[in-house]
N, C-alpha and C. Protein backbone atom coordinates (compact mmCIF):
# COMPACT_ATOMS: atom_id res chain seq x y z
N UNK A 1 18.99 14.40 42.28
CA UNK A 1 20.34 14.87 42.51
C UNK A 1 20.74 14.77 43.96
N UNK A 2 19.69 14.97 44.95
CA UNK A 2 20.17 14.79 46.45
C UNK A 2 19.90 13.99 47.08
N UNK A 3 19.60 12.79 46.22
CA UNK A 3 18.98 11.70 47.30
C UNK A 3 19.94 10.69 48.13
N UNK A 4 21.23 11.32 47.78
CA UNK A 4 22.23 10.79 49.16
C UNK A 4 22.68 11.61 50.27
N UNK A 5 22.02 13.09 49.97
CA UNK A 5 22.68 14.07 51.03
C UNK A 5 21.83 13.76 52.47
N UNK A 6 21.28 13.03 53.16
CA UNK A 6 20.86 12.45 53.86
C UNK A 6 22.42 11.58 54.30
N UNK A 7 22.56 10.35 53.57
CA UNK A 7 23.38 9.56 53.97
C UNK A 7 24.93 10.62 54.32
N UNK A 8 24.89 11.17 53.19
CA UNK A 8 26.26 12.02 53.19
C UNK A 8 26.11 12.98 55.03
N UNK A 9 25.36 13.78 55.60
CA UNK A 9 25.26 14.57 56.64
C UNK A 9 25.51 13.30 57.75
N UNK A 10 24.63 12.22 57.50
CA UNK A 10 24.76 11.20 59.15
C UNK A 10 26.22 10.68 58.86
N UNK A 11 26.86 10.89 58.28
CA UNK A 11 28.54 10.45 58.01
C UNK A 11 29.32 11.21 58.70
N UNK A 12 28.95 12.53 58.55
CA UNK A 12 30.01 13.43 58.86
C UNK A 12 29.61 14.27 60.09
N UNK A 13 30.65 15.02 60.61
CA UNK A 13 30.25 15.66 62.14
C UNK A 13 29.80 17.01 61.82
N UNK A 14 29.06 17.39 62.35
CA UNK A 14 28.40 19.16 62.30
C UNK A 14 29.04 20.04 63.40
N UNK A 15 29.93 19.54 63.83
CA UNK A 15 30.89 20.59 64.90
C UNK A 15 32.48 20.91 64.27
N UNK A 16 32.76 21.05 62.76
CA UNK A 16 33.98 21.16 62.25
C UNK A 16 33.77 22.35 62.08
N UNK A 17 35.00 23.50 62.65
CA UNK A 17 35.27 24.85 62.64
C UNK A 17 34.91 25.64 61.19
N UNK A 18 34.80 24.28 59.98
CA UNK A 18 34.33 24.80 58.70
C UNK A 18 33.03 25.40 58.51
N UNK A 19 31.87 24.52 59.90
CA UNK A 19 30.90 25.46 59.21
C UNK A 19 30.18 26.32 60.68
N UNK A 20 31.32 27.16 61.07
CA UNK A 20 30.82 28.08 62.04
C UNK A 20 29.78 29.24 61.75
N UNK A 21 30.50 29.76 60.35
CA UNK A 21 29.80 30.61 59.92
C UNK A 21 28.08 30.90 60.10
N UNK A 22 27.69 32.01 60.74
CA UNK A 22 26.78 32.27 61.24
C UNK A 22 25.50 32.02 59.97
N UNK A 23 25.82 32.78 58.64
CA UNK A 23 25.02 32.90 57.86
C UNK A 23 24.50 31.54 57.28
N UNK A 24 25.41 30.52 57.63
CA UNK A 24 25.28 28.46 57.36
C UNK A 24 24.21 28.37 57.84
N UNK A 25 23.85 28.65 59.55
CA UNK A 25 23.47 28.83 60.37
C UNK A 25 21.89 28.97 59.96
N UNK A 26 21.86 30.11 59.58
CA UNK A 26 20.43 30.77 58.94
C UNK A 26 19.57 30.14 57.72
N UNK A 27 20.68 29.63 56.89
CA UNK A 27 20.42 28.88 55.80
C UNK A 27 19.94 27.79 55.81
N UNK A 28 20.74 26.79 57.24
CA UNK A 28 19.90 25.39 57.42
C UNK A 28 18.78 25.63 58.28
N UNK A 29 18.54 26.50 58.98
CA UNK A 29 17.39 26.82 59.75
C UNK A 29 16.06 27.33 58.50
N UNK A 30 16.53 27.96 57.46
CA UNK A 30 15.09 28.16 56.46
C UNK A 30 15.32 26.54 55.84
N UNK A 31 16.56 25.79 55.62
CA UNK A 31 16.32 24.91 54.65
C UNK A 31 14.95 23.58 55.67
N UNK A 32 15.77 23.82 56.96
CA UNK A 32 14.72 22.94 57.89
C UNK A 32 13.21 22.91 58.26
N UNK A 33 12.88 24.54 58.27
CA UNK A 33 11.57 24.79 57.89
C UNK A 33 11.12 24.16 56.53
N UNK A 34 11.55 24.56 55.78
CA UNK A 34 11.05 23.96 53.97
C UNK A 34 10.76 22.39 54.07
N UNK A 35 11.69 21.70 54.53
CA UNK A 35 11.95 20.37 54.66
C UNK A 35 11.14 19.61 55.02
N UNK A 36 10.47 20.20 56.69
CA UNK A 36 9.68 19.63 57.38
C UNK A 36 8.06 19.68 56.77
N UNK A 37 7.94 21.15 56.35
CA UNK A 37 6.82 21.41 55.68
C UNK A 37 6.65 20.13 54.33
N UNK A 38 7.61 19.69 53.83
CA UNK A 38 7.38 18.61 52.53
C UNK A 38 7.87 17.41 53.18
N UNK A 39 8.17 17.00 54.16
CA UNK A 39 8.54 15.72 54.49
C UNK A 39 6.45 15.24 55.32
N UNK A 40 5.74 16.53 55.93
CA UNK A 40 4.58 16.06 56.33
C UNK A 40 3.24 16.29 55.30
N UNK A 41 4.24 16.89 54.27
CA UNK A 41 2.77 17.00 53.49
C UNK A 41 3.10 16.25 51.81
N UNK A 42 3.94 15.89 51.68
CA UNK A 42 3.99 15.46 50.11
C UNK A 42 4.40 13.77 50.31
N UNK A 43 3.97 13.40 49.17
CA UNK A 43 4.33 11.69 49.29
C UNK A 43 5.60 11.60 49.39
N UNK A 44 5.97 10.41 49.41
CA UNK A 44 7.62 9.52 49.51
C UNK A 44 7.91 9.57 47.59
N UNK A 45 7.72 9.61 46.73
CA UNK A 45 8.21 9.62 45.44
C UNK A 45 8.81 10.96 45.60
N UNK A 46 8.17 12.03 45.74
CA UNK A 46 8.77 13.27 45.48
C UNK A 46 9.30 14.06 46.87
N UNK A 47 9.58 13.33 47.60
CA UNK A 47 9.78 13.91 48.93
C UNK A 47 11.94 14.44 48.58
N UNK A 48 12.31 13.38 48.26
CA UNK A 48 14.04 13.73 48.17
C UNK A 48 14.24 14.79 47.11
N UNK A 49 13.68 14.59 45.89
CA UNK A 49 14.16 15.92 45.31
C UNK A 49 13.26 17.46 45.61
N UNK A 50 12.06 17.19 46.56
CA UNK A 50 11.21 18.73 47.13
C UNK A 50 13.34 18.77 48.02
N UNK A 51 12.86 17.88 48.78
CA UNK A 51 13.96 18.42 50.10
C UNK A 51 15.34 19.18 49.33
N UNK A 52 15.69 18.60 48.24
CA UNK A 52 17.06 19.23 47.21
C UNK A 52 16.36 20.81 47.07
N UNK A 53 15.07 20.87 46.69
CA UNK A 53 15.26 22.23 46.31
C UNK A 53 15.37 23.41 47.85
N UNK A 54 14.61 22.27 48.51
CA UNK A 54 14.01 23.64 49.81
C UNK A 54 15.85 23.92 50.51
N UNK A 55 16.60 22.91 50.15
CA UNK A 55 18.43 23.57 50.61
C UNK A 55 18.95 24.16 49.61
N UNK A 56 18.45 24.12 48.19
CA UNK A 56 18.90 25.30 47.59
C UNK A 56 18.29 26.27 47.65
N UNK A 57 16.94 26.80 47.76
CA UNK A 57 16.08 27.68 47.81
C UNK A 57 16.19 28.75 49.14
N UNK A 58 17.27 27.88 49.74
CA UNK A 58 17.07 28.66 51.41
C UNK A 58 18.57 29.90 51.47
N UNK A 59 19.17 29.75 50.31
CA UNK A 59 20.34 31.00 50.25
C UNK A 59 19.47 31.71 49.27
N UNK A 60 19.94 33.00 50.01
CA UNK A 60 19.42 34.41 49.70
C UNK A 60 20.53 34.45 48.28
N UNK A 61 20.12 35.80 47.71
CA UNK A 61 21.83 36.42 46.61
C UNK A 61 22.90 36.80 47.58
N UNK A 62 23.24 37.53 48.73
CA UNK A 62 23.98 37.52 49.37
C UNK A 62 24.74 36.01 49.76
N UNK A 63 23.56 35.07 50.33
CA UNK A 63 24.40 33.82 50.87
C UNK A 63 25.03 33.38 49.39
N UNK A 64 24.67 33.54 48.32
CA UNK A 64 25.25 32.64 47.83
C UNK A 64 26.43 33.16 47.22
N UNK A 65 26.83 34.14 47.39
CA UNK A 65 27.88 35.18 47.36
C UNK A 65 29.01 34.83 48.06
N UNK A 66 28.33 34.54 49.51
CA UNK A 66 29.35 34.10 50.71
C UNK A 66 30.03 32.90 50.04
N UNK A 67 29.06 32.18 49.79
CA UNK A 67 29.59 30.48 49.40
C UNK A 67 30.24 30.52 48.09
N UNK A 68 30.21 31.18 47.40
CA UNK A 68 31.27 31.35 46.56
C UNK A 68 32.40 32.05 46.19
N UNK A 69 32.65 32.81 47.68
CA UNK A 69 34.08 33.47 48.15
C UNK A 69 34.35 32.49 48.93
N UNK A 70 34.06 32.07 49.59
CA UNK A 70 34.36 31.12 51.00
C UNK A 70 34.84 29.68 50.17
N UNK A 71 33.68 29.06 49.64
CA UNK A 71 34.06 27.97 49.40
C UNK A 71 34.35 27.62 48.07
N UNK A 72 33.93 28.56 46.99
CA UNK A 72 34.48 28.07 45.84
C UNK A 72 33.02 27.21 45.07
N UNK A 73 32.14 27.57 45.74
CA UNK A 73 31.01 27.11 44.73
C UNK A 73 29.80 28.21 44.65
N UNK A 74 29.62 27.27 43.25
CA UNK A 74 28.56 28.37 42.78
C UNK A 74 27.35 27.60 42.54
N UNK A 75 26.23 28.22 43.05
CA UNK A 75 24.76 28.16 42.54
C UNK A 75 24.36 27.90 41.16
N UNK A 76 24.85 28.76 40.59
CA UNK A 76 24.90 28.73 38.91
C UNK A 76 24.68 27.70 38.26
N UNK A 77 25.45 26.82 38.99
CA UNK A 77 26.56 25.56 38.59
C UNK A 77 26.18 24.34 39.36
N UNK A 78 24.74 24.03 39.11
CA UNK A 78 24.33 23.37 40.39
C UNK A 78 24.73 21.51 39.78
N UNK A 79 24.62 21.45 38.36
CA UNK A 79 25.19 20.05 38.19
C UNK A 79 26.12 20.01 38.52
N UNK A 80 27.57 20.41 38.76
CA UNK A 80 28.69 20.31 39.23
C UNK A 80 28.70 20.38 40.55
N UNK A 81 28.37 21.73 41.47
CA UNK A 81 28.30 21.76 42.47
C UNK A 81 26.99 21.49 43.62
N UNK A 82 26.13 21.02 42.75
CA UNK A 82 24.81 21.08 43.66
C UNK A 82 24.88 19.84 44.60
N UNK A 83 25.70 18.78 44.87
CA UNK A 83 26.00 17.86 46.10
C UNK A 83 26.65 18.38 47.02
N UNK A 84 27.91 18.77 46.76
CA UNK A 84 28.70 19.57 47.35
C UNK A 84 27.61 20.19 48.67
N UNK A 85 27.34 21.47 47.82
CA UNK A 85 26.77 22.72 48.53
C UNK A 85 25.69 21.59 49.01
N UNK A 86 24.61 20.94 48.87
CA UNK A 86 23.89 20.33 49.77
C UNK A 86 24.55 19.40 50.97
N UNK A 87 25.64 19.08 50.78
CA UNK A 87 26.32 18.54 52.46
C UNK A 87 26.87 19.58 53.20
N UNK A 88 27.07 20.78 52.62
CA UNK A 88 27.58 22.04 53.48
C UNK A 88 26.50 22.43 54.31
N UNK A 89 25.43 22.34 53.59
CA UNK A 89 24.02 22.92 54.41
C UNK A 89 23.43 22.00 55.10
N UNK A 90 23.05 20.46 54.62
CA UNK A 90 22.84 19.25 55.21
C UNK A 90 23.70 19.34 56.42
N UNK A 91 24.61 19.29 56.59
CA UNK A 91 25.67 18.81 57.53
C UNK A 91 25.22 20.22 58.67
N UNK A 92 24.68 21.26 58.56
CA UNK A 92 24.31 22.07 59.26
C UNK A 92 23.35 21.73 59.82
N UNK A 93 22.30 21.37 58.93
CA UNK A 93 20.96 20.95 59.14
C UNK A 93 20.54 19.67 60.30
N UNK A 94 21.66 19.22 60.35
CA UNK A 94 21.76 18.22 60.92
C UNK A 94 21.47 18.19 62.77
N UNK A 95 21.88 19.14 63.29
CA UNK A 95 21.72 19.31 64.96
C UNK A 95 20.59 20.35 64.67
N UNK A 96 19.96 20.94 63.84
CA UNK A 96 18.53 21.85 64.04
C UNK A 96 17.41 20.66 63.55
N UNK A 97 17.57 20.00 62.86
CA UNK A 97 16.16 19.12 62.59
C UNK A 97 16.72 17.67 62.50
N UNK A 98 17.04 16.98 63.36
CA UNK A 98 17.92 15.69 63.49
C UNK A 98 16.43 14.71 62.71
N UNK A 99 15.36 15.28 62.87
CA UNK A 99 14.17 13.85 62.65
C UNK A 99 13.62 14.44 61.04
N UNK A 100 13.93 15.09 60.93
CA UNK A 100 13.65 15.27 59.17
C UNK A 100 14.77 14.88 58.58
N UNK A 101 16.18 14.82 58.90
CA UNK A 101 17.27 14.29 58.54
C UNK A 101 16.88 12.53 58.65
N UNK A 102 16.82 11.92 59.60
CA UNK A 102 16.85 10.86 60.00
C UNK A 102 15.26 10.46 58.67
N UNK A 103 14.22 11.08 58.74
CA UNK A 103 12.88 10.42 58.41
C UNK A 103 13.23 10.66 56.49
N UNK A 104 14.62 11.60 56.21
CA UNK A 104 15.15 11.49 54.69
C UNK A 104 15.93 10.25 54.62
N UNK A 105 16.71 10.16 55.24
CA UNK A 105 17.46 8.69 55.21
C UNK A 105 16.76 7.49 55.04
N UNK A 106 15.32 7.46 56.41
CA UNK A 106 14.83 6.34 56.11
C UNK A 106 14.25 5.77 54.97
N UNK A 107 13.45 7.17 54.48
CA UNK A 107 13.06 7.29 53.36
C UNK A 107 13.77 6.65 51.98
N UNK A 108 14.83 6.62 51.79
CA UNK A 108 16.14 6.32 51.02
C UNK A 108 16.79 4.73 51.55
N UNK A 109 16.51 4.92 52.43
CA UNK A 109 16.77 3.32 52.55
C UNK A 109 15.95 2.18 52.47
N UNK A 110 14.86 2.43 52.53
CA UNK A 110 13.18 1.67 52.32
C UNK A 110 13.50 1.71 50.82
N UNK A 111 13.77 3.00 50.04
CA UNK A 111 13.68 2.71 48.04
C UNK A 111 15.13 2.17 47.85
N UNK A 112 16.61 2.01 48.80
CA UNK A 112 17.00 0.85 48.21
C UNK A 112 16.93 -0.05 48.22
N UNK A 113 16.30 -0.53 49.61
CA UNK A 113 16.02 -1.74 49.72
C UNK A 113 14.94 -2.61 48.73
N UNK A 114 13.86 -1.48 48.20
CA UNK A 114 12.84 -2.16 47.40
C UNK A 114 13.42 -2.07 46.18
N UNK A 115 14.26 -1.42 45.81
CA UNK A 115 14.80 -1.65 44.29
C UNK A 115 15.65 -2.36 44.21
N UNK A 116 16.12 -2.94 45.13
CA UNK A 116 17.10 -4.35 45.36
C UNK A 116 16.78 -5.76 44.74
N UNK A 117 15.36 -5.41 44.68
CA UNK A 117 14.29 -6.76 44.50
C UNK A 117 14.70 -7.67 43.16
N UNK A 118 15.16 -8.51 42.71
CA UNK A 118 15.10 -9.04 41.39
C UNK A 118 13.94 -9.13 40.80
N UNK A 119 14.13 -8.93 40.07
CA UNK A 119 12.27 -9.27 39.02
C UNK A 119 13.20 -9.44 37.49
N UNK A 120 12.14 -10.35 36.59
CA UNK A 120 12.36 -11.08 35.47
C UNK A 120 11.18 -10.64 34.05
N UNK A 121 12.04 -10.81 33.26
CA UNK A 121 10.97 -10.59 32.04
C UNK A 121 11.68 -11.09 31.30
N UNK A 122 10.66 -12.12 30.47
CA UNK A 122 10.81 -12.91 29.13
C UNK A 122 10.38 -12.27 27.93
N UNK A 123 11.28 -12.46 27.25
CA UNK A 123 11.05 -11.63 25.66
C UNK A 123 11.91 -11.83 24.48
N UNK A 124 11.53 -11.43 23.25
CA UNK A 124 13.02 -10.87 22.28
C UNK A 124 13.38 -10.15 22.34
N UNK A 125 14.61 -9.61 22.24
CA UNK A 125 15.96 -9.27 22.25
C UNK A 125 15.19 -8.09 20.90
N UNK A 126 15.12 -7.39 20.90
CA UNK A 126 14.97 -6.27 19.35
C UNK A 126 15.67 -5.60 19.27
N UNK A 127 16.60 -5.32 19.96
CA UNK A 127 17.73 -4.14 19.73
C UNK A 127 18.96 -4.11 21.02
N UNK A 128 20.33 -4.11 20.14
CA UNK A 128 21.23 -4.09 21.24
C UNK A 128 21.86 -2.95 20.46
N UNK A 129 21.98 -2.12 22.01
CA UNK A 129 22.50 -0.74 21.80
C UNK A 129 24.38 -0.30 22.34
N UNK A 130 24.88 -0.22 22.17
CA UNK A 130 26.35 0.19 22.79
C UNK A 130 26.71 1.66 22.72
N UNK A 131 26.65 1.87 23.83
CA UNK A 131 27.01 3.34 24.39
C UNK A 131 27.97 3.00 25.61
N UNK A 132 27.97 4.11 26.56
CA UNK A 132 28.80 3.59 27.45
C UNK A 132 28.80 2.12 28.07
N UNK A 133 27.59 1.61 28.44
CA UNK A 133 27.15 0.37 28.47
C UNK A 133 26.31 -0.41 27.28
N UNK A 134 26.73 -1.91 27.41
CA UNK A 134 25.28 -2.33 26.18
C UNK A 134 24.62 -2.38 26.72
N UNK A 135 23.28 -1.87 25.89
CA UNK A 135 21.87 -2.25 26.56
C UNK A 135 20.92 -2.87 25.21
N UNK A 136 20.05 -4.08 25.91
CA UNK A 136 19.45 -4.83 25.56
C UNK A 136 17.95 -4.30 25.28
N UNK A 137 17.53 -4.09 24.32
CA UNK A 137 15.76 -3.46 24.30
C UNK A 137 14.90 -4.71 24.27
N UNK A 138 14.01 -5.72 25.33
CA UNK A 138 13.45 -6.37 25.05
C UNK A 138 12.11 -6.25 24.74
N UNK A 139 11.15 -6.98 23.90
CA UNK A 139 9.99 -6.88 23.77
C UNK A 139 9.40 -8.23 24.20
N UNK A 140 8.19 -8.21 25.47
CA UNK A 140 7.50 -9.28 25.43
C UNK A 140 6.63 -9.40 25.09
N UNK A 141 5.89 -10.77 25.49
CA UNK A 141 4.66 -11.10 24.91
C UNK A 141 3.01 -10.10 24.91
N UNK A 142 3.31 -9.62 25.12
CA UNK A 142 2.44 -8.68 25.97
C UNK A 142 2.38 -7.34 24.77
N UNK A 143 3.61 -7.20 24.26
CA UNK A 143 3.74 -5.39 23.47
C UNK A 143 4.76 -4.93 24.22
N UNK A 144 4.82 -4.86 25.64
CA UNK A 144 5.79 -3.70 25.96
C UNK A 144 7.09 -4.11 25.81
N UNK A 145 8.05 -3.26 26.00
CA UNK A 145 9.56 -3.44 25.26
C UNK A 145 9.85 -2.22 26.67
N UNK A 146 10.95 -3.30 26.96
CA UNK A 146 12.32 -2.73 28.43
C UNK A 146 13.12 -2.50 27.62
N UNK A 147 14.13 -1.56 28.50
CA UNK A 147 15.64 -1.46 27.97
C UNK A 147 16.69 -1.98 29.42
N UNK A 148 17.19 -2.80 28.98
CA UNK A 148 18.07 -3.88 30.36
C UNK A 148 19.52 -3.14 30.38
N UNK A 149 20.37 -3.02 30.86
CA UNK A 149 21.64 -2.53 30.89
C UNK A 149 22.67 -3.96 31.32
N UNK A 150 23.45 -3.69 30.89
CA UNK A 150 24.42 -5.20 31.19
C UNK A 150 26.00 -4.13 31.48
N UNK A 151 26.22 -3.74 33.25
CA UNK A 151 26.40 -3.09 33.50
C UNK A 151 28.41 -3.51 34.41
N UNK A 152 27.66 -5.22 34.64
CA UNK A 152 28.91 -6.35 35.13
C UNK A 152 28.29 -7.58 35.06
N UNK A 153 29.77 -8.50 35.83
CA UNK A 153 29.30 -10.14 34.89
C UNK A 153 27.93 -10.36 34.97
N UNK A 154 27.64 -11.21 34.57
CA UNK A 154 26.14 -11.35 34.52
C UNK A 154 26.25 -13.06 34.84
N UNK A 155 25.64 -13.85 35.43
CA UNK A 155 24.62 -14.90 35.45
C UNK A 155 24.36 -15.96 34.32
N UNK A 156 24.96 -16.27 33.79
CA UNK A 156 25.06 -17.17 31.97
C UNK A 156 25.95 -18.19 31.56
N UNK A 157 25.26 -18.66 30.53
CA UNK A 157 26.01 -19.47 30.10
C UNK A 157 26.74 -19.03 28.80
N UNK A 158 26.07 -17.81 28.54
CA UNK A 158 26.24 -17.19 27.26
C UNK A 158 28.01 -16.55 26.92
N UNK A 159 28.63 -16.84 26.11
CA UNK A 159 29.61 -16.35 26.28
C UNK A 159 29.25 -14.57 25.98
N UNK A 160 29.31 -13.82 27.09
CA UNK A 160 28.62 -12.28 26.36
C UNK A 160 30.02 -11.61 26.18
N UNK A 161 30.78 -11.75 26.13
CA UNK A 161 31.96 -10.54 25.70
C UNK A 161 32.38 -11.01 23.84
N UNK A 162 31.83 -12.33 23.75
CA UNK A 162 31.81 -12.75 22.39
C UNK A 162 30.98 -12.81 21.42
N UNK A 163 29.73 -13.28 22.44
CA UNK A 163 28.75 -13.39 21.61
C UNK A 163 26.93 -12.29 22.05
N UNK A 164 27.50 -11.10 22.79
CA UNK A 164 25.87 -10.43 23.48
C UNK A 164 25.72 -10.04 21.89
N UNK A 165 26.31 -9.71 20.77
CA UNK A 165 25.81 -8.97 19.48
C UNK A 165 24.83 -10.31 18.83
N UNK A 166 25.08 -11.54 18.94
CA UNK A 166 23.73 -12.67 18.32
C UNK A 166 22.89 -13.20 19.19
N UNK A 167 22.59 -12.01 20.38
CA UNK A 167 21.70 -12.20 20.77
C UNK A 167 20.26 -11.23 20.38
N UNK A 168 20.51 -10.82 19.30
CA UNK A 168 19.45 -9.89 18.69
C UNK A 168 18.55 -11.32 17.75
N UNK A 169 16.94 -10.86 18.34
CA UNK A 169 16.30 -11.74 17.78
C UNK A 169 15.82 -13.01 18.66
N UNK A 170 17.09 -13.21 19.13
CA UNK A 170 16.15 -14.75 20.74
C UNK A 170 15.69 -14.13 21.75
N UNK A 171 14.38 -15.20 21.83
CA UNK A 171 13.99 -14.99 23.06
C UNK A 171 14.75 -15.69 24.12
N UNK A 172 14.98 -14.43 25.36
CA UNK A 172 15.63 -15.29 26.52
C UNK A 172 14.57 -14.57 27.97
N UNK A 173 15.38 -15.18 29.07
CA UNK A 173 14.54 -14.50 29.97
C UNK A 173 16.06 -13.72 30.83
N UNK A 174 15.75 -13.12 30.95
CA UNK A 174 16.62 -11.62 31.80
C UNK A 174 16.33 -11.85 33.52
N UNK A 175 16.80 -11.66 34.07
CA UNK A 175 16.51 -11.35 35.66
C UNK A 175 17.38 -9.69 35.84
N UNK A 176 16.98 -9.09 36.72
CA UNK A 176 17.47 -7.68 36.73
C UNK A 176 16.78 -7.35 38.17
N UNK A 177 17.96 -6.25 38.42
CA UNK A 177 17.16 -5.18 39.76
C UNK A 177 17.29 -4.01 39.10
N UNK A 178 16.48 -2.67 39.24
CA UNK A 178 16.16 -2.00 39.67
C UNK A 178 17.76 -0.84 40.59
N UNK A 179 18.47 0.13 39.92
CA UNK A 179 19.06 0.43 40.20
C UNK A 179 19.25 2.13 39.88
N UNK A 180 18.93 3.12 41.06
CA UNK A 180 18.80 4.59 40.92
C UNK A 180 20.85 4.70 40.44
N UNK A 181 20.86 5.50 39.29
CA UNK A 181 22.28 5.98 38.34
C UNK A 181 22.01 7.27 38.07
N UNK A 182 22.44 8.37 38.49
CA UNK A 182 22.64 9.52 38.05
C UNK A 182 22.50 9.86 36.54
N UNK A 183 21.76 10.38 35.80
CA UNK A 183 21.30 10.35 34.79
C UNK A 183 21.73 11.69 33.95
N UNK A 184 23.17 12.52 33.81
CA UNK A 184 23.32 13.66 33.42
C UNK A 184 22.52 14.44 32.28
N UNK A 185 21.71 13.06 31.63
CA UNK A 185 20.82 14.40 30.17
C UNK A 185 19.60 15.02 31.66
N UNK A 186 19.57 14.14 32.40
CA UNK A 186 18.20 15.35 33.15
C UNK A 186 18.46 15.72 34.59
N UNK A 187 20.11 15.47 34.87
CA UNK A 187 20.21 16.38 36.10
C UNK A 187 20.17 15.82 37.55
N UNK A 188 19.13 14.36 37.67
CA UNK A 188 19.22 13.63 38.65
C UNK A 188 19.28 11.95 38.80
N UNK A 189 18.82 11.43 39.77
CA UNK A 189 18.94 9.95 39.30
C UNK A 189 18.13 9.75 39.24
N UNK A 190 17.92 8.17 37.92
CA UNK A 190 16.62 7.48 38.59
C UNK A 190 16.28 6.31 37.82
N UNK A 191 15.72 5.10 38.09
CA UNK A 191 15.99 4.11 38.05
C UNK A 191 16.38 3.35 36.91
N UNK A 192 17.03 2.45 36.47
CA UNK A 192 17.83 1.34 35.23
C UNK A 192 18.08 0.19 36.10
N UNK A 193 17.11 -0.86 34.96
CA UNK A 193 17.24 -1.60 35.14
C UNK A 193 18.76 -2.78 34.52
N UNK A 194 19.01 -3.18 35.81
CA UNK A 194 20.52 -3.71 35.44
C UNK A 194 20.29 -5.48 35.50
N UNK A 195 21.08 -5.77 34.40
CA UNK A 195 20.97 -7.09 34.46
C UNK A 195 21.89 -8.13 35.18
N UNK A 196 21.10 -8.89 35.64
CA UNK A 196 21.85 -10.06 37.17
C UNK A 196 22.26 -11.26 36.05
N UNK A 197 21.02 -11.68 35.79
CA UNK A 197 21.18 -13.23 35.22
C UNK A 197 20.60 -13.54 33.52
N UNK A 198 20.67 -14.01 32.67
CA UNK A 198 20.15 -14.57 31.74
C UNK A 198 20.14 -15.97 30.97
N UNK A 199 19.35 -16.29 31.11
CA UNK A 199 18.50 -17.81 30.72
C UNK A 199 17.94 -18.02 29.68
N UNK A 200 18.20 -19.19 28.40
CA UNK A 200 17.67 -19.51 27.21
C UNK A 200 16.08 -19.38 27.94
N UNK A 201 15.06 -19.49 26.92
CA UNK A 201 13.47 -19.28 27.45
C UNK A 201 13.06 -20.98 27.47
């Protein structure tokens, strides 16, 4: 869920009269302790969502009282408001621990850059699904079976707005990256593979 509040704080300025408030103050100073403590001791997979909790974890029942007279959000309510309230505190956080801010970003920019990567898998086609997007379930040679998302144009010769439903059953080969999507059945993002290109086999 917070693995842009990094990018979101180096955007914005930490000297706006919005977050004078003393008790902000206190909040990014425990969230910065928490932070630093899991940015030197836990790996890079679980490092962005430890850091989400240690800025929610750092308002007391009082602070979060404040922040929901003041600003109109609630704790409660953290799928709706839990970005929000992490750039209110991020954006604090920002002039007390500038290198745990900076070493979250980098962090986040090293996993987009590596999920940028194209990679390919050849297979059949066993199931095309339509939900908000179609998605393609392939099975290769091997046993295992992907689920591809076809998310924009794609790479083909295939006419797909006519014909992606007879593609159940051929084998083709897929090219795809690797793309973190907010995932609302579980609250945060994390990776789908999206399809670039597709090629008869």
């Amino acid at each position: 869920m917070f693995k842009k509040i990094a990018f979101l704080v180096l955007l914005c300025s930490a000297n706006s009269p919005l977050f004078a408030q003393e008790y902000l103050d206190k909040i990014a100073k425990r969230a910065c302790e928490c932070s630093e403590a899991i940015l030197k001791n836990n790996n890079e997979k679980t490092r962005t969502m430890e850091v989400g909790f240690c800025i929610l974890n750092a308002a007391d029942a009082e602070d979060k009282k404040k922040f929901k007279k003041e600003f109109n959000l609630d704790f409660n309510e953290i799928d709706k408001n839990g970005e929000k309230i992490g750039k209110l505190i991020g954006m604090k956080m920002a002039p007390i621990c500038p290198t745990t801010i900076m070493t979250l970003a980098n962090t986040q920019d090293d996993k987009d850059k590596s999920s940028s990567t194209i990679q390919v898998i050849v297979g059949e086609v066993i199931k095309i699904e339509k939900d908000f997007f179609v998605s393609f379930v392939v099975r290769e040679s091997n046993g295992n079976s992907s689920k591809l998302l076809w998310t924009s144009p794609i790479e083909t010769s295939i006419d797909m707005a006519n014909q992606y439903l007879s593609l159940q059953g051929k084998s083709l080969q897929f090219s795809f990256e690797n793309q973190n999507i907010f995932d609302p059945k579980i609250g945060e993002y994390r990776a789908f593979k999206i399809i670039k290109k597709i090629n008869s086999k």
